[in-house]
N, C-alpha and C. Protein backbone atom coordinates (compact mmCIF):
# COMPACT_ATOMS: atom_id res chain seq x y z
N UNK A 1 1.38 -8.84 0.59
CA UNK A 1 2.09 -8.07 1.59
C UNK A 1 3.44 -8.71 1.84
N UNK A 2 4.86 -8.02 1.96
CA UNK A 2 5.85 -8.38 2.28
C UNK A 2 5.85 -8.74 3.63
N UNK A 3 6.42 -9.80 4.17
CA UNK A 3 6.17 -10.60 5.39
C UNK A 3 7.57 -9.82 6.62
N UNK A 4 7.94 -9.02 5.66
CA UNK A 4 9.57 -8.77 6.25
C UNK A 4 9.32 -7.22 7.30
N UNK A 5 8.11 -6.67 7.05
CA UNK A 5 8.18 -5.31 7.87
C UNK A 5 7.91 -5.31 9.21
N UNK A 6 8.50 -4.73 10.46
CA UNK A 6 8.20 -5.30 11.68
C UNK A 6 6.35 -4.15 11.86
N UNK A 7 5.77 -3.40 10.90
CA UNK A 7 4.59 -2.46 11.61
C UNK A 7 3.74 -3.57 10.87
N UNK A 8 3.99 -4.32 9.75
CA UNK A 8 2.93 -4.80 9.28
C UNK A 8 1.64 -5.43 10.09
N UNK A 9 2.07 -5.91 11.67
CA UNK A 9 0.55 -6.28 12.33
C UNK A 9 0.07 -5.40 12.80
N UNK A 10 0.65 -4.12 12.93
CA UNK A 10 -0.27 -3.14 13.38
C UNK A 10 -0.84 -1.71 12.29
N UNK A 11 -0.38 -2.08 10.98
CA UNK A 11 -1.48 -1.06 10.13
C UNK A 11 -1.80 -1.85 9.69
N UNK A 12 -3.48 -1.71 9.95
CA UNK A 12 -4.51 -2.85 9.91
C UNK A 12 -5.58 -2.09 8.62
N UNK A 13 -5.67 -3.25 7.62
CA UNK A 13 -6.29 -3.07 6.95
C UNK A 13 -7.85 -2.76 7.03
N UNK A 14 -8.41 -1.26 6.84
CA UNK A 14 -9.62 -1.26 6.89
C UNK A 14 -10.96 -1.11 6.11
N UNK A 15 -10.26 -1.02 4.80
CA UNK A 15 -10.98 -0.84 3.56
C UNK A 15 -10.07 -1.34 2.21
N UNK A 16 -10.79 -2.83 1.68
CA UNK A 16 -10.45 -3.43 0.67
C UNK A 16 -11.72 -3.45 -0.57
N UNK A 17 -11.47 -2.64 -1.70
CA UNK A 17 -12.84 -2.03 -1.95
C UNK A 17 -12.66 -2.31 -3.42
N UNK A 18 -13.15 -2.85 -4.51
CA UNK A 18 -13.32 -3.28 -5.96
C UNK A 18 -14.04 -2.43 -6.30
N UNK A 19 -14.72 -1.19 -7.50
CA UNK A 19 -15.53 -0.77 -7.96
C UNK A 19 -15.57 -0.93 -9.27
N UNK A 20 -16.27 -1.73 -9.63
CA UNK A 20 -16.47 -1.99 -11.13
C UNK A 20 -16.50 -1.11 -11.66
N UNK A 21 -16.15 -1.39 -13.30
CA UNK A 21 -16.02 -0.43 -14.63
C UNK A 21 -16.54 0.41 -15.05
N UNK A 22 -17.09 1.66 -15.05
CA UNK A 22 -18.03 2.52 -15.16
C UNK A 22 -17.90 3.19 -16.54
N UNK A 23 -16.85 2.56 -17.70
CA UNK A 23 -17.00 2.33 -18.89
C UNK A 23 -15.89 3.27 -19.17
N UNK A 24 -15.30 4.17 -18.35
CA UNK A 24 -14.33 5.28 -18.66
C UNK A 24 -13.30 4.80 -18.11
N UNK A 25 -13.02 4.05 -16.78
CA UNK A 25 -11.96 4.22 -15.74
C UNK A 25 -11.24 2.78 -15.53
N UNK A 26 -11.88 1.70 -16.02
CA UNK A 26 -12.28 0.98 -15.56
C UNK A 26 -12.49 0.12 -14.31
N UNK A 27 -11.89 -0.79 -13.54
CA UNK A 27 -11.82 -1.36 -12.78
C UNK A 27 -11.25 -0.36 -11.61
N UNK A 28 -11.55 0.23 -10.53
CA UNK A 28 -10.54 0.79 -9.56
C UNK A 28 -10.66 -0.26 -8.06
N UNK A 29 -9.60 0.47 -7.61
CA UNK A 29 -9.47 -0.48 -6.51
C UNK A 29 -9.24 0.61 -5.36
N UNK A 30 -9.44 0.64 -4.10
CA UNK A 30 -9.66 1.44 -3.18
C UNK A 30 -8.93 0.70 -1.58
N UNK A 31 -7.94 1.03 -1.16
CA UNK A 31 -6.90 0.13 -0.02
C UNK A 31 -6.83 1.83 1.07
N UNK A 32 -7.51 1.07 2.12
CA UNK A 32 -7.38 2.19 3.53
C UNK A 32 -6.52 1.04 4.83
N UNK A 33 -5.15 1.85 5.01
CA UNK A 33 -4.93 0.95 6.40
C UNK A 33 -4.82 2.06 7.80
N UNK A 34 -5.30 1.80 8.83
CA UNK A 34 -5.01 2.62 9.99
C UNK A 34 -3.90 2.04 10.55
N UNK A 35 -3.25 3.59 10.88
CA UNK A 35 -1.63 2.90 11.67
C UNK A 35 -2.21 2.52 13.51
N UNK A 36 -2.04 1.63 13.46
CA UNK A 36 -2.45 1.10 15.01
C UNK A 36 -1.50 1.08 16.06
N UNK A 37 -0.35 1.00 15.80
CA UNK A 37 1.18 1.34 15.82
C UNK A 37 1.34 2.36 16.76
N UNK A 38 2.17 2.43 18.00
CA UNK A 38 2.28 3.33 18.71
C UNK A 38 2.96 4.15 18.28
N UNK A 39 3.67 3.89 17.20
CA UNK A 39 4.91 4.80 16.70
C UNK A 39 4.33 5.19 15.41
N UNK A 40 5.51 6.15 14.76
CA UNK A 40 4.57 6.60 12.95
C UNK A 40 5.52 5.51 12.49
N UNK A 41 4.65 5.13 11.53
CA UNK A 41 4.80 3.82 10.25
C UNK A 41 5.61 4.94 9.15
N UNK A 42 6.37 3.85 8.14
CA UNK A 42 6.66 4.26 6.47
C UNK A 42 6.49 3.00 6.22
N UNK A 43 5.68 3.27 4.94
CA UNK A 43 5.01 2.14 4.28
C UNK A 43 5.09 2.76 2.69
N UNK A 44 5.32 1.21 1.91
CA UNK A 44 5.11 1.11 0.50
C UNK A 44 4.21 0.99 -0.13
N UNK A 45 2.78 1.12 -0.47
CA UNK A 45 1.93 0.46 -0.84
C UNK A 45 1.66 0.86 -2.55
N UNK A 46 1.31 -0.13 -3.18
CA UNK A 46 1.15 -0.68 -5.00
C UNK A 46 -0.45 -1.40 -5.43
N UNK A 47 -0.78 -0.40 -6.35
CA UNK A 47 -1.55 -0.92 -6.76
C UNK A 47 -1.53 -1.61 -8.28
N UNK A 48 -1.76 -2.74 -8.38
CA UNK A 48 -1.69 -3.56 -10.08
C UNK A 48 -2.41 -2.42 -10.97
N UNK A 49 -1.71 -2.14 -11.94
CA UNK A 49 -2.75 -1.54 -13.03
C UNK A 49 -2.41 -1.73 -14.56
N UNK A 50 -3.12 -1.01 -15.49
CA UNK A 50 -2.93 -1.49 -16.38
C UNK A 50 -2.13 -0.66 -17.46
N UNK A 51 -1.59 0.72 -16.44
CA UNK A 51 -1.07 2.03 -16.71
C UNK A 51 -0.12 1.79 -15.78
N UNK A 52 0.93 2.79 -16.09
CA UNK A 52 2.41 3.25 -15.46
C UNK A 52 3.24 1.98 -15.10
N UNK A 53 3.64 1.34 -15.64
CA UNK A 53 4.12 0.20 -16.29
C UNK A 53 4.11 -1.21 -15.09
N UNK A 54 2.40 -1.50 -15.23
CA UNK A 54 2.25 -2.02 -14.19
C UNK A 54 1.69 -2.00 -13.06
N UNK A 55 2.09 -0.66 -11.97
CA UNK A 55 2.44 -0.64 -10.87
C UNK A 55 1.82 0.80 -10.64
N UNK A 56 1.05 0.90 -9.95
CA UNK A 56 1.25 2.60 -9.34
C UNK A 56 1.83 2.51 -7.66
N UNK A 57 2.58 2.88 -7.08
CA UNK A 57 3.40 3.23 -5.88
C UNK A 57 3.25 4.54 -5.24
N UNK A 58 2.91 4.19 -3.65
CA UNK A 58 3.42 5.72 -3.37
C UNK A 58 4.22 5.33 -1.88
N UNK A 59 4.98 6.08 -1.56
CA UNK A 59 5.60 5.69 -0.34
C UNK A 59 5.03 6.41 1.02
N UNK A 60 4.63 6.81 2.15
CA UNK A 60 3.89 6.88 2.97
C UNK A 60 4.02 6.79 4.43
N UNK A 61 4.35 7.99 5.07
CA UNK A 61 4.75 7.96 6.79
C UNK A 61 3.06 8.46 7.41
N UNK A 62 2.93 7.55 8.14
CA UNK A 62 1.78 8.04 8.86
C UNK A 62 1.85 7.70 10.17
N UNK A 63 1.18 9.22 10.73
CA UNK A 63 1.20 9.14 12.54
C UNK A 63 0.30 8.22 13.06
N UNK A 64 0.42 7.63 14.18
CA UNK A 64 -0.92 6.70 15.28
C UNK A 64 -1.91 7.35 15.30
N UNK A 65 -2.90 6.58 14.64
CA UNK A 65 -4.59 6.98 14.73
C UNK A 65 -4.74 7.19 13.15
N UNK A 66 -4.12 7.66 12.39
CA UNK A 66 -4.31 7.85 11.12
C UNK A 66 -4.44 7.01 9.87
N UNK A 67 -4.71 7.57 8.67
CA UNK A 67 -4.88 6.31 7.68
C UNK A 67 -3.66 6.54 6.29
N UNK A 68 -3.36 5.30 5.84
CA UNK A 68 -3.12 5.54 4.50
C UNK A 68 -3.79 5.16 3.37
N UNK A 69 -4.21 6.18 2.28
CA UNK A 69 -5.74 6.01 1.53
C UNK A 69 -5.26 6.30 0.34
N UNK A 70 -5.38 5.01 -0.59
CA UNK A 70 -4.73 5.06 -2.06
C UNK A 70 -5.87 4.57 -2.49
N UNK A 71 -5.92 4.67 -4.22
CA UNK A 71 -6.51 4.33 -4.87
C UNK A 71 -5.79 4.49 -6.38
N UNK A 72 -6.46 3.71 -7.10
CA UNK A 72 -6.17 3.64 -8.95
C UNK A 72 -7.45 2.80 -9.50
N UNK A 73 -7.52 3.75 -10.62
CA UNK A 73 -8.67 3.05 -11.70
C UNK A 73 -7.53 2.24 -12.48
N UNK A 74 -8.37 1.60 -13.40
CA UNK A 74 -6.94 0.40 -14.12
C UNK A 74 -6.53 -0.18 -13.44
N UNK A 75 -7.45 -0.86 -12.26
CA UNK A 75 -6.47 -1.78 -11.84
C UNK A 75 -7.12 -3.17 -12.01
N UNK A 76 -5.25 -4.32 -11.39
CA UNK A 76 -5.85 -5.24 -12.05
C UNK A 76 -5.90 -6.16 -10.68
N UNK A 77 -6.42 -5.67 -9.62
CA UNK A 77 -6.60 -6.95 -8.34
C UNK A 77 -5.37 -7.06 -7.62
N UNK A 78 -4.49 -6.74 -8.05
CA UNK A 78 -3.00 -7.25 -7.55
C UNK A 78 -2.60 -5.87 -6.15
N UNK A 79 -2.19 -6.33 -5.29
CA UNK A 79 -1.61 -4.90 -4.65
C UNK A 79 -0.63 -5.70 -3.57
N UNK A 80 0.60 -4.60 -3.04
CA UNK A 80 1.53 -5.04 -2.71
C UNK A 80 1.57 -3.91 -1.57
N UNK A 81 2.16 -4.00 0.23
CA UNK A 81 2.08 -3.25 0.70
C UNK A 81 3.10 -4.30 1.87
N UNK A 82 4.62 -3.15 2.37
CA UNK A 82 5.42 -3.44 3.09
C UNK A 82 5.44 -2.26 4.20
N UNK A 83 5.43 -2.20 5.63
CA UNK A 83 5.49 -1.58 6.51
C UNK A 83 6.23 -1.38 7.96
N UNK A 84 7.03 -0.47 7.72
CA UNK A 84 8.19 -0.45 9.54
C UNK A 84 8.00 0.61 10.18
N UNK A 85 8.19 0.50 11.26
CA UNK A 85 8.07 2.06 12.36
C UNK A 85 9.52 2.65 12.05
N UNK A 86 10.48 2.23 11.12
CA UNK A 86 11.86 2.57 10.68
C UNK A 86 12.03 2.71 9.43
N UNK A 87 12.67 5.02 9.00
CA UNK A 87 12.22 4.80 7.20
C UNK A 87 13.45 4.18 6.91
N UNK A 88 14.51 4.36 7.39
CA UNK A 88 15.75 3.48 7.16
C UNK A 88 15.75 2.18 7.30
N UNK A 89 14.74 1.52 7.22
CA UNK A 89 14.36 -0.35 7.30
C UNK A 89 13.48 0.28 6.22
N UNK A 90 12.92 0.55 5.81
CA UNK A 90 12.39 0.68 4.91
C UNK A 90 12.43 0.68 3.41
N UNK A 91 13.97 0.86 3.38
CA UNK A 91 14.83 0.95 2.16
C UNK A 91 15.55 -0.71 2.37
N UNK A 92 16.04 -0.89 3.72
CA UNK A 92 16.19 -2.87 3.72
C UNK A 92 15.45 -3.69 3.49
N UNK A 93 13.85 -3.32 3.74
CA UNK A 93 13.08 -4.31 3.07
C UNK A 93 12.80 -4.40 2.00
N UNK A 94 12.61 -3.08 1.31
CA UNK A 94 12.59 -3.26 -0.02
C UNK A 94 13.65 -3.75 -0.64
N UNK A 95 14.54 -4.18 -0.59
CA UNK A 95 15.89 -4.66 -0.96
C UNK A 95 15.53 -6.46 -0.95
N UNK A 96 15.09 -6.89 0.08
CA UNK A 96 14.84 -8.06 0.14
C UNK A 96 13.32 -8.65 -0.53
N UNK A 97 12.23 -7.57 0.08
CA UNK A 97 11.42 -7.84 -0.74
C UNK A 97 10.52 -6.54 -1.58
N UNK A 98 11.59 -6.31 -2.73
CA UNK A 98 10.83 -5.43 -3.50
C UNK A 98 9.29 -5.30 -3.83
N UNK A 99 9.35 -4.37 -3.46
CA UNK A 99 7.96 -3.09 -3.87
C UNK A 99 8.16 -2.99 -5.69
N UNK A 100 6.96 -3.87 -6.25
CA UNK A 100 6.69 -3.83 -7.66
C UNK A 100 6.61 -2.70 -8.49
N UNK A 101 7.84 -1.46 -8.23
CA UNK A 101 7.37 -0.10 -8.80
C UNK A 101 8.06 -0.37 -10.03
């Protein structure tokens, strides 16, 4: 996680989930955070894989009370996730600390 987003203590991670290889997909990985945040969050979140050169990314505004719910098969353990109640800080943090897309 980038240390630089001011929402990062409040979308709280609630599902960190490994599902082994089921011989087709292989490895997936499963990341749920609730925005706890009085305000709506934009967030980066990345999952390691072994497809799309690296990296799968999606970028992500979510209202208070709600979740952001990614997933990728191919992945490889690695995941990266930066978060502000500001989408225009959002583009400064990634600047400082890039989002692995």
């Amino acid at each position: 996680m980038c240390s630089l987003g001011d929402a990062n203590s409040c979308l709280t991670p609630t599902t960190l989930a490994v599902y082994a290889d089921d011989g087709k997909n292989g490895v997936c990985m499963h990341l749920v955070y609730k925005n706890d945040c009085a305000a709506e969050v934009y967030a980066d979140t990345c999952i390691g894989t072994k497809d799309f050169n690296g990296w799968e990314c999606w970028t992500s505004s979510v209202l208070p009370g709600f979740t952001i719910d990614v997933s990728q098969c191919k992945a490889t353990g690695e995941y990266f996730q930066v978060a502000t109640m500001s989408s225009g800080q959002l583009d400064i943090d990634e600047k400082k600390c890039p989002a692995p897309m």
